[in-house]
Protein backbone atom coordinates (compact mmCIF):
# COMPACT_ATOMS: atom_id res chain seq x y z
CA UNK A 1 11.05 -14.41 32.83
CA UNK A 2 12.85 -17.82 33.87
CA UNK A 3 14.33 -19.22 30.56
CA UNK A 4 16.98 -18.65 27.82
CA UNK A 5 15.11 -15.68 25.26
CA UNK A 6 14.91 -16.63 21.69
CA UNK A 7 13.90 -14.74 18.67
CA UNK A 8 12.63 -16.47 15.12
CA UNK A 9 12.17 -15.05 11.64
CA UNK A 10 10.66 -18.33 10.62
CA UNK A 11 10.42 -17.61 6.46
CA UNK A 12 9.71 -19.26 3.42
CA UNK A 13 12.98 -19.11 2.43
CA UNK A 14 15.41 -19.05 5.51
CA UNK A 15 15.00 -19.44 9.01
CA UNK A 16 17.00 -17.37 11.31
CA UNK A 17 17.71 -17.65 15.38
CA UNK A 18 18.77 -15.14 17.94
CA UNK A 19 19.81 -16.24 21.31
CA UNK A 20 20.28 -13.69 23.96
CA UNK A 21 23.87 -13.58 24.68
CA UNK A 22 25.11 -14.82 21.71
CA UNK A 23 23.51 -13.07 18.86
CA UNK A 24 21.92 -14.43 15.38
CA UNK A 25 23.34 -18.28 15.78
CA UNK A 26 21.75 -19.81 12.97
CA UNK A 27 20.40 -18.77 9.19
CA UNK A 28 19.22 -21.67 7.28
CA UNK A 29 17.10 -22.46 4.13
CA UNK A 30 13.51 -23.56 5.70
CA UNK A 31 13.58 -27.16 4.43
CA UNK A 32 13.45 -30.71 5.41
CA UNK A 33 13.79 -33.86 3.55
CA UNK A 34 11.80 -36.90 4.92
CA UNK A 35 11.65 -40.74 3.73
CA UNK A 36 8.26 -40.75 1.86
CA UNK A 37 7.48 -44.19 3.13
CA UNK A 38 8.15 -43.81 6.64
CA UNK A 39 7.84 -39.97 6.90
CA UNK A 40 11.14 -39.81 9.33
CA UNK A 41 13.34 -36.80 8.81
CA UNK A 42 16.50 -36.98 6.92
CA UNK A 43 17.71 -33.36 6.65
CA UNK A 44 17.16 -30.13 8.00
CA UNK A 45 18.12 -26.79 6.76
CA UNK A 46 21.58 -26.47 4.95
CA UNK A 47 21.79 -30.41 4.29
CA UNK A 48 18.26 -30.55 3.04
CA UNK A 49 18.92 -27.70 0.55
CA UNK A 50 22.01 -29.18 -0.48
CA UNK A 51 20.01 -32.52 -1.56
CA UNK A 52 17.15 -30.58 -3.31
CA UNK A 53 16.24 -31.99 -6.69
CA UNK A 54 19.33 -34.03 -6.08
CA UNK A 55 17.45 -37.24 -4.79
CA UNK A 56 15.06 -40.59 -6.10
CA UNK A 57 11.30 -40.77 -5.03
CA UNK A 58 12.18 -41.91 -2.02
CA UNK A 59 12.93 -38.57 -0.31
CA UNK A 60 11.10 -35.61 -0.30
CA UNK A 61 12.42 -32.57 0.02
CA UNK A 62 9.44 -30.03 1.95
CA UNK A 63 9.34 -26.48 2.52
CA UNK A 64 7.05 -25.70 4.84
CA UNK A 65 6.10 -22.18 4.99
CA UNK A 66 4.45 -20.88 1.91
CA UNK A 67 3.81 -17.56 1.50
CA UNK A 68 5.26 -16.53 4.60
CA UNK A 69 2.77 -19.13 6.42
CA UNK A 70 3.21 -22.57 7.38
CA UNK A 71 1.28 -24.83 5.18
CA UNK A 72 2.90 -28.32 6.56
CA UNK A 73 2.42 -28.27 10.44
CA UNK A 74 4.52 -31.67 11.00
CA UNK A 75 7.06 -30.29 8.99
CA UNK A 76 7.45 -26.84 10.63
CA UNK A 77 7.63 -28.50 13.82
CA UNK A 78 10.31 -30.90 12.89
CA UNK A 79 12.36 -27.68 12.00
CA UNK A 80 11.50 -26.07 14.96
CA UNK A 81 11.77 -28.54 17.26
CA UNK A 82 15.44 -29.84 15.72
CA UNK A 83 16.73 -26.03 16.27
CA UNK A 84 15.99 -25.75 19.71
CA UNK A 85 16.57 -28.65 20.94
CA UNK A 86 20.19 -27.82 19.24
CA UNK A 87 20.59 -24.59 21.03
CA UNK A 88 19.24 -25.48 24.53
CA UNK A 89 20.64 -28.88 24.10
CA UNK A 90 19.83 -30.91 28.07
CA UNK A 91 17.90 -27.78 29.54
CA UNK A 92 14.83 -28.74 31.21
CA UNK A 93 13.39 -25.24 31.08
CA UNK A 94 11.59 -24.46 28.66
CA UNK A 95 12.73 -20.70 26.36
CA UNK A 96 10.94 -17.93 25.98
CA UNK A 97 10.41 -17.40 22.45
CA UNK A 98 9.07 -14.36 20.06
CA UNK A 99 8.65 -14.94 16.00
CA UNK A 100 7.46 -13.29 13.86
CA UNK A 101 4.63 -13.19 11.31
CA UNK A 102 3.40 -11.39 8.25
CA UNK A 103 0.96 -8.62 9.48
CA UNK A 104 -1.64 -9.61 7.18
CA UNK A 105 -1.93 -13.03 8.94
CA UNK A 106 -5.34 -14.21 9.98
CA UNK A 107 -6.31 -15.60 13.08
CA UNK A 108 -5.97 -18.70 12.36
CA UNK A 109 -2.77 -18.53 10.65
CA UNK A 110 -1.63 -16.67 14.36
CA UNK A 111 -2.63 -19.51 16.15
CA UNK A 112 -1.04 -22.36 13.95
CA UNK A 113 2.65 -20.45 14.17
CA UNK A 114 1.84 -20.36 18.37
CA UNK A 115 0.63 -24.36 18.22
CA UNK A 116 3.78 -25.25 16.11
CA UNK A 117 6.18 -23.28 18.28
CA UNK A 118 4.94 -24.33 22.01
CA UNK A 119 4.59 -27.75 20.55
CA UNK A 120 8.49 -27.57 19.61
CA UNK A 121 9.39 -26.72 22.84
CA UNK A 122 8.86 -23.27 23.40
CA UNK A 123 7.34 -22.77 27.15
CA UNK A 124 6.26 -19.00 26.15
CA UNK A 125 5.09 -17.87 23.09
CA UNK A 126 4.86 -14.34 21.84
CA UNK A 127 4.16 -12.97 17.94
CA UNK A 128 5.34 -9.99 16.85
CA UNK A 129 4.23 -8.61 13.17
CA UNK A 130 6.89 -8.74 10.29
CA UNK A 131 7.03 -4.77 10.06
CA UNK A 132 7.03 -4.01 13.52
CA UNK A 133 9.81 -6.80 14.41
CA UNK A 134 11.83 -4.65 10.82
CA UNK A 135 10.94 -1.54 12.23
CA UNK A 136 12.68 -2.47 15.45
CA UNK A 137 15.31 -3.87 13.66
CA UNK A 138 16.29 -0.46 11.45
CA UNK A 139 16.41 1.61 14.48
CA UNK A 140 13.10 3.23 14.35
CA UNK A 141 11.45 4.28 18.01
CA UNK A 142 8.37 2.66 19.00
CA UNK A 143 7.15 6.17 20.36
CA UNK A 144 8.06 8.25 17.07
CA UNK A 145 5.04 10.43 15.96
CA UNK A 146 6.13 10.25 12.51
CA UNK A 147 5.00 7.98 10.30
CA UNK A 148 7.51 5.36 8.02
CA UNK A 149 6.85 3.08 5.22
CA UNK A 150 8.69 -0.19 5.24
CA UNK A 151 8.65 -2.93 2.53
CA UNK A 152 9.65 -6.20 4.34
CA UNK A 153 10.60 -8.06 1.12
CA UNK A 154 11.30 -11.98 1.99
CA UNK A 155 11.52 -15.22 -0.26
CA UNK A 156 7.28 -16.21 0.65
CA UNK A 157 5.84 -13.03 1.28
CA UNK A 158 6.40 -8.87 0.78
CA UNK A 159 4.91 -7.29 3.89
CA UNK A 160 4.12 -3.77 3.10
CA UNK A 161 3.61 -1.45 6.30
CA UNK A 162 3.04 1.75 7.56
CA UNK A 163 4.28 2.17 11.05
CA UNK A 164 3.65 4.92 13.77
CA UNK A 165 4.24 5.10 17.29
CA UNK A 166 5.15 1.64 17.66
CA UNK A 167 1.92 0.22 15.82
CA UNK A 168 0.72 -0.65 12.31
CA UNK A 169 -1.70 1.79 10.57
CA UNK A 170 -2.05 0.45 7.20
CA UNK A 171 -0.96 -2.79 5.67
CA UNK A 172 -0.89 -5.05 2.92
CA UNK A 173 1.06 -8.91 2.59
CA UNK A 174 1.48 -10.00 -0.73
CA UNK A 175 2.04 -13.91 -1.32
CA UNK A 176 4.86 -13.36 -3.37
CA UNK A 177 8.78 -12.87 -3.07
CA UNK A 178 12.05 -14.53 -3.80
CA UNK A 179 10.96 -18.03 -4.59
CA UNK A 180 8.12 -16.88 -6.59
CA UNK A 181 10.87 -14.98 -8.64
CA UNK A 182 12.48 -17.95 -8.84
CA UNK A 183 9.89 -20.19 -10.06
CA UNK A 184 8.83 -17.12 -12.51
CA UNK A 185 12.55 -17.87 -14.06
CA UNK A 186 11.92 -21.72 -14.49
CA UNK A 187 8.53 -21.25 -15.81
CA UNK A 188 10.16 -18.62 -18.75
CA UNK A 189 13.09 -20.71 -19.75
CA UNK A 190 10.94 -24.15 -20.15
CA UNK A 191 8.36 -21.58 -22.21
CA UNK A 192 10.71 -20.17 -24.20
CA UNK A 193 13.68 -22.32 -24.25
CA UNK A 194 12.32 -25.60 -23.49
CA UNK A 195 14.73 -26.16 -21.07
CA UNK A 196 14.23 -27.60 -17.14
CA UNK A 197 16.44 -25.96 -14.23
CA UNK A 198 15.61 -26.77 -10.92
CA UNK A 199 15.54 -24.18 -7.75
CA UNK A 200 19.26 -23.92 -7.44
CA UNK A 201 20.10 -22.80 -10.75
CA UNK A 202 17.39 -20.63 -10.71
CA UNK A 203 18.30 -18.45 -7.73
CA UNK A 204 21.82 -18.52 -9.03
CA UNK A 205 20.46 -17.10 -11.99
CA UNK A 206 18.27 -14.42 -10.22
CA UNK A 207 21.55 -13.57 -7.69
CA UNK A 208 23.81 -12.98 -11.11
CA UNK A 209 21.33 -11.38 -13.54
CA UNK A 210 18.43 -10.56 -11.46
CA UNK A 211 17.05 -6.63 -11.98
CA UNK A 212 14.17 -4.79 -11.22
CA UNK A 213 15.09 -2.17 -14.18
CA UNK A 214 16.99 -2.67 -17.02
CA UNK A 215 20.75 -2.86 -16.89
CA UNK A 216 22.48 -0.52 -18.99
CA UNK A 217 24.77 -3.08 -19.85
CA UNK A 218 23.77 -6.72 -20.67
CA UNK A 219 25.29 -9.85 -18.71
CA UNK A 220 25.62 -13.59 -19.71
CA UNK A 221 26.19 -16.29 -18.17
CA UNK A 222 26.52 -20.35 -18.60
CA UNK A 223 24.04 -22.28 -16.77
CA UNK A 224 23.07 -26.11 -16.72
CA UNK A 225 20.06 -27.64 -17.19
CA UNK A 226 17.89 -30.19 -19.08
CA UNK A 227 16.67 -30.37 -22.37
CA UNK A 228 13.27 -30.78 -22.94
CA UNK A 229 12.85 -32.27 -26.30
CA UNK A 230 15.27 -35.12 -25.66
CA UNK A 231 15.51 -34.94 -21.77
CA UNK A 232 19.45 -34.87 -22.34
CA UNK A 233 21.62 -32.29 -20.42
CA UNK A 234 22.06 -29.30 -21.90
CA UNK A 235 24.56 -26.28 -20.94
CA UNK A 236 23.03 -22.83 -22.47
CA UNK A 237 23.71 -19.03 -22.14
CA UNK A 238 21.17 -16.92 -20.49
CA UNK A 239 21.12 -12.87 -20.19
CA UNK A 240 20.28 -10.41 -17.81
CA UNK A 241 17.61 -9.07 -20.23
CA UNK A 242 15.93 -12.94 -20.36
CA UNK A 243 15.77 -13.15 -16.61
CA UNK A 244 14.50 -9.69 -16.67
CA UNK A 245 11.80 -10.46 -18.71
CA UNK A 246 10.91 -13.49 -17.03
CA UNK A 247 10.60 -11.93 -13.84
CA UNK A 248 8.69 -8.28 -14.38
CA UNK A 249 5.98 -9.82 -13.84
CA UNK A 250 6.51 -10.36 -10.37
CA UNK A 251 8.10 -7.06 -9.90
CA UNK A 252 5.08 -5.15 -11.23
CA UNK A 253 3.29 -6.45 -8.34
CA UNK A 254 5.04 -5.66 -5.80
CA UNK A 255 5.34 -2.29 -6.85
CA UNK A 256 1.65 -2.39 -7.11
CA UNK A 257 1.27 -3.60 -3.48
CA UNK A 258 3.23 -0.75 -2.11
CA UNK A 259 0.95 1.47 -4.28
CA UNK A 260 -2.11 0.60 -3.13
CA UNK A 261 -0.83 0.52 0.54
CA UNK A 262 0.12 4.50 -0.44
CA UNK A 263 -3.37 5.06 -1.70
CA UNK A 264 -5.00 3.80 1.57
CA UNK A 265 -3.06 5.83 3.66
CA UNK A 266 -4.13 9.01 5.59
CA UNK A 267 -2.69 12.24 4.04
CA UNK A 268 -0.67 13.21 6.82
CA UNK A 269 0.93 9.97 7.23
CA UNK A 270 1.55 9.83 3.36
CA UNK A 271 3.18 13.70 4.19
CA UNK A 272 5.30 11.78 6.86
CA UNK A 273 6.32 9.16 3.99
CA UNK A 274 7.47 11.47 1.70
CA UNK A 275 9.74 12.99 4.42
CA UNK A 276 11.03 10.17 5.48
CA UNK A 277 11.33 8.15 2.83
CA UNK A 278 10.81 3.97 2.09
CA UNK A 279 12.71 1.72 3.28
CA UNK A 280 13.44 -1.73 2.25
CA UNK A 281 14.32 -4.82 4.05
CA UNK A 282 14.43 -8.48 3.32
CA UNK A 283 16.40 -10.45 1.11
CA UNK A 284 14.53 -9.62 -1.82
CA UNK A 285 15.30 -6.08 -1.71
CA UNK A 286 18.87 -6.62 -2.67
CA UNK A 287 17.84 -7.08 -5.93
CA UNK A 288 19.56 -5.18 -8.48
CA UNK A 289 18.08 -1.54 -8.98
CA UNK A 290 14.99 -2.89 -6.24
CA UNK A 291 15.30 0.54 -4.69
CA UNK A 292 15.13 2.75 -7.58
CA UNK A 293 12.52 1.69 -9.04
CA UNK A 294 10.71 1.52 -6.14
CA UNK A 295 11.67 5.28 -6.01
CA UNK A 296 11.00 5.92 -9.79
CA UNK A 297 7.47 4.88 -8.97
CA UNK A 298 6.32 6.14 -5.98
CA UNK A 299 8.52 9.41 -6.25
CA UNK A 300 9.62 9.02 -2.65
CA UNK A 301 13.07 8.29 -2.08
CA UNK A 302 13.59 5.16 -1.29
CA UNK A 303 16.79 3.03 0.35
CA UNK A 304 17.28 -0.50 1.65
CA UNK A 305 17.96 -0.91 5.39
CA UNK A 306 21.59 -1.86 6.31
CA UNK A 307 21.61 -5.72 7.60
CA UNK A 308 18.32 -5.87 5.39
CA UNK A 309 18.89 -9.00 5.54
CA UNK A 310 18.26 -9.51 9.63
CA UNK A 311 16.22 -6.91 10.29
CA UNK A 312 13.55 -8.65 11.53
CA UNK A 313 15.31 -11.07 13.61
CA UNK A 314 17.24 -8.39 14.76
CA UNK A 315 13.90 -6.55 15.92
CA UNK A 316 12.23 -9.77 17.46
CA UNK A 317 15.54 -9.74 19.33
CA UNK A 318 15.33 -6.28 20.19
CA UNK A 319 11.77 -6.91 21.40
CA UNK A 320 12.35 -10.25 23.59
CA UNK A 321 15.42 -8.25 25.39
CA UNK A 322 13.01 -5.54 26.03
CA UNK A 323 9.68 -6.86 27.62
CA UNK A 324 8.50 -3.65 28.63
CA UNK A 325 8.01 -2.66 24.96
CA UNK A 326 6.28 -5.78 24.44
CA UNK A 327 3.89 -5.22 27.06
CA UNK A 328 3.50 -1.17 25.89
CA UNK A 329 2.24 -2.07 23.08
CA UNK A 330 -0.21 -4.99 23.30
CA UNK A 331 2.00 -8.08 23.02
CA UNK A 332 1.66 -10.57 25.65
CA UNK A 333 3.31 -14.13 26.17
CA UNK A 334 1.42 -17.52 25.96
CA UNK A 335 2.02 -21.01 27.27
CA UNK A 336 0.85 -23.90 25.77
CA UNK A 337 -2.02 -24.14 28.30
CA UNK A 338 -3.04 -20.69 27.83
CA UNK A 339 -2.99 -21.33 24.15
């Protein structure tokens, strides 16, 4: 195909661009802040997160994927649009783009993330599933008999998958991931501290103290925030076992998610599992002690992928370089007529 080749993980949390030839150019928080009165972009990505909560009523800071689909379609193609007009710069033809998308996404949801990315200035369109793209991405052969569990674990959505010969045989997306672990933090300390952090601080918090079991020894740290009794600032100390608390919630259902994936899944693929193991990807799955309990609970051994956190860019990259293996198995480019 005529035209540079571009792959997109285009998340909740971060967006990230491959460009054949050059590699993974870009990985930026998916965010853009707009005047409210005129609705005219003021930041994208890096500078947009850097003004978050930092700004009057005047400018609004968006993310527009939620739950690992785009809920603002203006906003998504602002993003979009600034990115590759960045990369490709005075080209007049148009590049060939694949992204990816949870595998539980309906219809629908396919057609708004081909709309958005045509309308940016793709001239072909392709979509490639979340687990497939990760599966790519780890290593694992399209043609491999053997079936593999992977646990794509981003900041919208967890994408739980079992793969075999190159295609998706059982699969669950679960509306939850970083963020909400993040928001699950804010929510506990205005509960139970009555004090207001903003997104920032949270992650921080989760990045420092964050677990998914216990820690056998406790950690503190100093955060800032505001008070919210007398709306003054307030500096506090917060523990590993607080954010722990706050956050099992969220855990449990991931866990759960992979569970009931496991229960719908044909014996001898579930056999297959067990020999091969789980594996983890996504930013998420760094999470402290992520991969043993996932193996405490499914008694499978479980490990996260190396480069978890670009293994699905990696695999959408893998896939656009490789069009015969797009075509193999089902995957076929669209323009914006077509579309």
């Amino acid at each position: 195909m005529i035209g540079t080749n571009i792959a997109i993980d285009f998340g909740s949390s971060s967006t990230e661009l491959y460009v054949q030839g050059k590699g993974v150019i870009l990985d930026e928080p998916t965010m853009i802040a707009v005047d409210v009165e005129t609705g005219i972009p003021i930041a994208i990505g890096n500078a947009a997160y850097t003004i978050n909560g930092r700004t009057d009523d005047s400018i609004e800071v968006i993310s527009p994927i939620v739950g690992g689909i785009i809920s603002n379609y203006t906003m998504a193609e602002h993003i979009l649009k600034y990115y590759l007009q960045k990369i490709l710069k005075n080209s007049v033809i148009k590049p060939n783009v694949v992204i990816s998308i949870p595998s539980g996404a309906t219809g629908l949801e396919r057609r708004t993330f081909l709309d958005v990315v045509t309308a940016a200035g793709a001239g072909r369109a392709c979509l490639i599933e979340e687990s497939l793209a990760s599966a790519v991405g780890i290593g694992i052969k399209n043609d491999s008999l053997s079936g593999r569990l992977l646990v794509n674990m981003g900041g919208g959505s967890i994408d739980v998958s079992v793969v075999t010969m190159g295609s998706i045989a059982v699969a669950k997306s679960l509306k939850i991931g970083g963020i909400s672990i993040d928001e699950a933090i804010m929510r506990y300390l205005k509960k139970n501290r009555d004090i207001l952090i903003g997104p920032q601080t949270a992650e921080r918090l989760k990045i420092c103290l964050g677990s998914a079991i216990p820690r056998e020894e406790e950690l503190a740290v100093i955060a800032s925030g505001k008070s919210c009794l007398d709306n003054m600032p307030i500096s506090f100390e917060v523990t590993s076992t607080e954010i722990f608390d706050s956050i099992s919630e969220q855990i449990n259902m991931m866990i759960q998610g992979i569970k009931d994936v496991l229960e719908k899944t044909p014996p001898e693929l579930v056999g297959d599992i067990s020999d091969n193991g789980v594996t983890l990807t996504g930013g998420t799955s760094l999470l402290w002690g992520m991969d043993k309990l996932v193996e405490n609970e499914t008694g499978i051994e479980t490990k996260i992928a190396e480069d978890a956190m670009y293994s699905t860019v990696n695999g959408a990259a893998a896939a656009i370089n490789d069009i015969e293996y797009l075509t193999n198995n089902g995957y076929t480019f669209q323009t914006v007529r077509e579309i």
